[in-house]
Protein backbone atom coordinates (compact mmCIF):
# COMPACT_ATOMS: atom_id res chain seq x y z
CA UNK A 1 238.45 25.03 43.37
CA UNK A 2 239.28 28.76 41.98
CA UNK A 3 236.63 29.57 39.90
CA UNK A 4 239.04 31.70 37.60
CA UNK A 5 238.67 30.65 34.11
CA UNK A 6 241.38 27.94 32.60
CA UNK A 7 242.02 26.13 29.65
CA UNK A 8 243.44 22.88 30.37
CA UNK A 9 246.02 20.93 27.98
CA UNK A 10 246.88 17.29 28.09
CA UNK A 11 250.15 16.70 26.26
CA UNK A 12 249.69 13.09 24.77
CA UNK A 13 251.78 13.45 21.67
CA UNK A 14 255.23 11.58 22.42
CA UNK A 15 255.90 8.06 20.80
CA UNK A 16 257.00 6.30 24.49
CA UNK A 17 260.71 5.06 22.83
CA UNK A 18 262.08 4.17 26.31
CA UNK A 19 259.25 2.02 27.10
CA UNK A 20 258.74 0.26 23.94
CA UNK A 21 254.61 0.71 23.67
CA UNK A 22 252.44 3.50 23.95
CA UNK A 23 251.89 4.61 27.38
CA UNK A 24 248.62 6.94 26.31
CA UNK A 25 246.93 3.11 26.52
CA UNK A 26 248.10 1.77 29.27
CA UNK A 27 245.39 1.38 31.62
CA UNK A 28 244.22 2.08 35.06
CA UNK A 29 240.76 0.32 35.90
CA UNK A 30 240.67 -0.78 32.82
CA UNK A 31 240.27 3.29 31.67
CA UNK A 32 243.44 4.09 29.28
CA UNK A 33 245.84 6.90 30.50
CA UNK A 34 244.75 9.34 27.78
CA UNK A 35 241.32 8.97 28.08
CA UNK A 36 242.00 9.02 32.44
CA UNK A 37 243.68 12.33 32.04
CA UNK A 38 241.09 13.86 29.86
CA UNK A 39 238.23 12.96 32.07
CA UNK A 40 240.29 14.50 35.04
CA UNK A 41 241.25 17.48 33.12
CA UNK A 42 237.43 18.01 31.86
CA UNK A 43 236.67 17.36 35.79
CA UNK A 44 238.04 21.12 36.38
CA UNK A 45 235.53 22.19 34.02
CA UNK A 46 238.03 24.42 31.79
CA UNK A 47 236.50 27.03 29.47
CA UNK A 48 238.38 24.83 26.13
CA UNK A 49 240.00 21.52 26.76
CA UNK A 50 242.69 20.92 24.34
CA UNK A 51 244.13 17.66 23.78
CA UNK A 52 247.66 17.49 21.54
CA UNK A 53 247.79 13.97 20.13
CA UNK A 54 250.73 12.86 17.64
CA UNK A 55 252.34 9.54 17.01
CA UNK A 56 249.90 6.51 17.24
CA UNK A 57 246.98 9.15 16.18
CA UNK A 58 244.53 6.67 15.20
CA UNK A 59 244.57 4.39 18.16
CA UNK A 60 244.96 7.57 20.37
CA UNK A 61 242.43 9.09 18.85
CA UNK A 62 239.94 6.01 19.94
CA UNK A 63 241.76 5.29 23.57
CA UNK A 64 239.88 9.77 23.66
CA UNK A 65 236.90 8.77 22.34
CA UNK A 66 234.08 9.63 25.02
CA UNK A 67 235.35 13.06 26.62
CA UNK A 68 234.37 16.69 25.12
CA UNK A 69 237.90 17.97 24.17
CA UNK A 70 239.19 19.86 20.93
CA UNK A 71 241.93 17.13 19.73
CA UNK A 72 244.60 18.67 18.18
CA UNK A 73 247.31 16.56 15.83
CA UNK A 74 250.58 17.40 16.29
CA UNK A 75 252.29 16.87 13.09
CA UNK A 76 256.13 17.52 14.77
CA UNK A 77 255.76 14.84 17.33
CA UNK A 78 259.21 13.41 16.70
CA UNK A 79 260.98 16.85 17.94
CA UNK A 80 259.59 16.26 21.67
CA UNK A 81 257.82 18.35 24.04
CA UNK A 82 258.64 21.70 22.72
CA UNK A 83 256.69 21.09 19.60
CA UNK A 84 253.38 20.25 21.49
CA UNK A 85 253.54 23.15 23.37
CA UNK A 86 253.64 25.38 20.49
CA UNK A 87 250.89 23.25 18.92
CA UNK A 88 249.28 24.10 22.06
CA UNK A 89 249.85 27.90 21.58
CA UNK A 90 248.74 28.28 18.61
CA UNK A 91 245.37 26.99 19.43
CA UNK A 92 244.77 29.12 22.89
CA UNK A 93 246.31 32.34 21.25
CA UNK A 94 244.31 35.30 22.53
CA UNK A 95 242.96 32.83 25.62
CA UNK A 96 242.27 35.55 28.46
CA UNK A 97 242.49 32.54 31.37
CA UNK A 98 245.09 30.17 32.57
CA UNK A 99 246.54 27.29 31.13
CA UNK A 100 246.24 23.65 32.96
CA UNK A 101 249.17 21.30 31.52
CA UNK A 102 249.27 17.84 32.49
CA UNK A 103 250.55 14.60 30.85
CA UNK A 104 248.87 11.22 30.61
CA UNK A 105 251.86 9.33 31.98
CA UNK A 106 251.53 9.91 35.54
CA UNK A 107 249.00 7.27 36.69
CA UNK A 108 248.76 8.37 40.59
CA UNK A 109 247.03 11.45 39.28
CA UNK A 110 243.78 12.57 41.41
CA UNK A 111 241.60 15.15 40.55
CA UNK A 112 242.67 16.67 43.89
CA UNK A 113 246.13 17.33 42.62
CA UNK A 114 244.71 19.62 39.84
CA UNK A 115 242.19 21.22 42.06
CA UNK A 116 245.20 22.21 44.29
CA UNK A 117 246.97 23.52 41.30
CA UNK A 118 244.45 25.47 40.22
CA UNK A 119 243.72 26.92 43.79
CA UNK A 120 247.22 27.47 44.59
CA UNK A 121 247.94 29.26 41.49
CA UNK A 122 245.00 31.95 41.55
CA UNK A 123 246.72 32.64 45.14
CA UNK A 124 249.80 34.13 43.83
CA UNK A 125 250.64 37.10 42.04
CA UNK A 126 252.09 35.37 38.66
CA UNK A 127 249.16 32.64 38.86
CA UNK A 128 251.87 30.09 38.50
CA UNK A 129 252.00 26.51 40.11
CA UNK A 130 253.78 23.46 39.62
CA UNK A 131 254.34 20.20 40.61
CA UNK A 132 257.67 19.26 42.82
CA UNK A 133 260.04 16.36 41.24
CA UNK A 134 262.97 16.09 43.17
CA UNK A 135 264.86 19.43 42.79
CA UNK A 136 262.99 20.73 39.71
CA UNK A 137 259.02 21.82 38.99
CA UNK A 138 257.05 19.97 36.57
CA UNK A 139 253.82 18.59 35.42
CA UNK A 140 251.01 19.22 36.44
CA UNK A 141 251.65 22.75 36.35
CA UNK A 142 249.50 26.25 35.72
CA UNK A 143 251.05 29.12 33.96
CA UNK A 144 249.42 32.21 31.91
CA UNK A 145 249.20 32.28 28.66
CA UNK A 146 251.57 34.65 28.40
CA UNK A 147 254.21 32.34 28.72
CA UNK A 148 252.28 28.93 26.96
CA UNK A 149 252.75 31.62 23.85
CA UNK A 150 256.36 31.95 24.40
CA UNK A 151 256.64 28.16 23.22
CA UNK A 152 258.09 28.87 19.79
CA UNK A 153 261.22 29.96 22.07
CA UNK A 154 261.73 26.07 23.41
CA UNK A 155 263.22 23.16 21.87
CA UNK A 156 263.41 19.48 21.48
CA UNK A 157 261.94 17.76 25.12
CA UNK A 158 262.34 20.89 26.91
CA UNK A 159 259.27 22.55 28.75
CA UNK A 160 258.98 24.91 31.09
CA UNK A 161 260.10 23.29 34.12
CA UNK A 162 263.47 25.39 34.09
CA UNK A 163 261.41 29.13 33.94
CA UNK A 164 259.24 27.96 36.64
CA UNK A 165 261.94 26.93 38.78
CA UNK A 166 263.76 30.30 38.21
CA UNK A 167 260.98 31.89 39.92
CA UNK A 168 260.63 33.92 43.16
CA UNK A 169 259.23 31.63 45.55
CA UNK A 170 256.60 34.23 46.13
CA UNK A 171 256.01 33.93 42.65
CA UNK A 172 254.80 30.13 42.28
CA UNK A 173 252.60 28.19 44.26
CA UNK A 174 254.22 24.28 44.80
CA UNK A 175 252.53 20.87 44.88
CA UNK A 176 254.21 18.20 47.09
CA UNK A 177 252.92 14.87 45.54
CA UNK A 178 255.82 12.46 45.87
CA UNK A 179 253.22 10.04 44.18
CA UNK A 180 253.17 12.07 40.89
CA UNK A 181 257.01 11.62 40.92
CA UNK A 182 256.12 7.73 39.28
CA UNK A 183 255.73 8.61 35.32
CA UNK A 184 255.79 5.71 33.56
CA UNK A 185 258.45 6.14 30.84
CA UNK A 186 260.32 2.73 31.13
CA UNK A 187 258.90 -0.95 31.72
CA UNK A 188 261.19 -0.79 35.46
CA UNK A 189 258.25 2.32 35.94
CA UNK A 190 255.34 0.44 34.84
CA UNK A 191 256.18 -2.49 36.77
CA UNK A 192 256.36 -0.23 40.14
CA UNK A 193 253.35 1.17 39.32
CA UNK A 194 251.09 -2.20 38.98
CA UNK A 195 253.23 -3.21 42.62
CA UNK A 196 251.27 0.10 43.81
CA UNK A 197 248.29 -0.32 42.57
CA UNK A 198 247.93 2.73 40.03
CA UNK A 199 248.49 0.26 36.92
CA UNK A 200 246.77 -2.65 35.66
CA UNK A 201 248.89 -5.37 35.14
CA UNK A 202 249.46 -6.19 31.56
CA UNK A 203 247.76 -9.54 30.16
């Protein structure tokens, strides 16, 4: 793995409306989803390890119990994505590494896929990499600081998938994990998941 310094951010704020319970504790091997994606993000050994919790704080709070991590409470929850990344930038402002963003709703998640990231993105000019979805870039993804603090400029669920994907291909290192394409945002996705193995089954 690069051994350029990172922060690493897991985005665990949203309420999980399409599925109808709180994906952050769904487990895998018994280990929630928050507290899995923690451990993995602490696994890259990040300078600061931010964690951006919101709706459901006091159970999510618990489910993080365990891993080092600076848990941050993102009081604008309801207006999506957007408003955890700024929470997010306000707390690495004047970072001097890379940012690590990843989401706790992707259960295939390895610790490989964000050692790639992290390799492939100190290998490129920008240091940018992302995670293919289809015909867009996503989560997990790395991006400078530079442009985590140009979060006050985004809105409702909207990251930075679309700037990434406006980039120079020279410009952005890409991850090709079909199996990160499963997020579990609706019961049909958490039901494929247990089928594959990356879910327990619910009791």
């Amino acid at each position: 793995m690069s051994e350029m310094p990172h922060a690493a951010v897991v985005l665990a704020a949203g309420g999980s409306r399409r599925l109808g319970m709180p994906k952050q504790l769904l487990t895998r091997d018994g280990e929630t989803l928050l507290h899995r994606a923690v451990r993995l993000a602490a696994m890259t050994h990040p300078q600061r390890l931010v964690v951006v919790l919101g709706a459901e704080r006091d159970a999510f709070t618990t489910a993080a119990v365990g891993v080092e991590g600076e848990v941050l409470f993102n009081l604008e929850w309801e207006q999506g994505l957007s408003s955890s990344l700024r929470c997010a930038a306000r707390a690495l402002q004047g970072f001097g590494g890379r940012i690590l963003l990843l989401g706790c709703d992707q259960p295939a998640l390895e610790p490989a896929h964000l050692s790639q990231l992290l390799d492939g993105a100190a290998s490129v000019a920008f240091g940018c990499a992302a995670t293919v979805h289809g015909t867009h870039l996503g989560q997990p993804a790395v991006i400078p600081n530079a442009m985590l603090q140009s979060a006050p400029s985004l809105e409702g669920d909207t990251g930075f998938g679309y700037r990434l994907s406006g980039l120079p291909e020279s410009a952005i290192w890409c991850l090709f994990a079909p199996e990160l394409q499963l997020d579990v945002d609706t019961p049909a996705d958490v039901e494929l998941a247990v089928e594959r193995g990356v879910l327990d089954a619910a009791l």
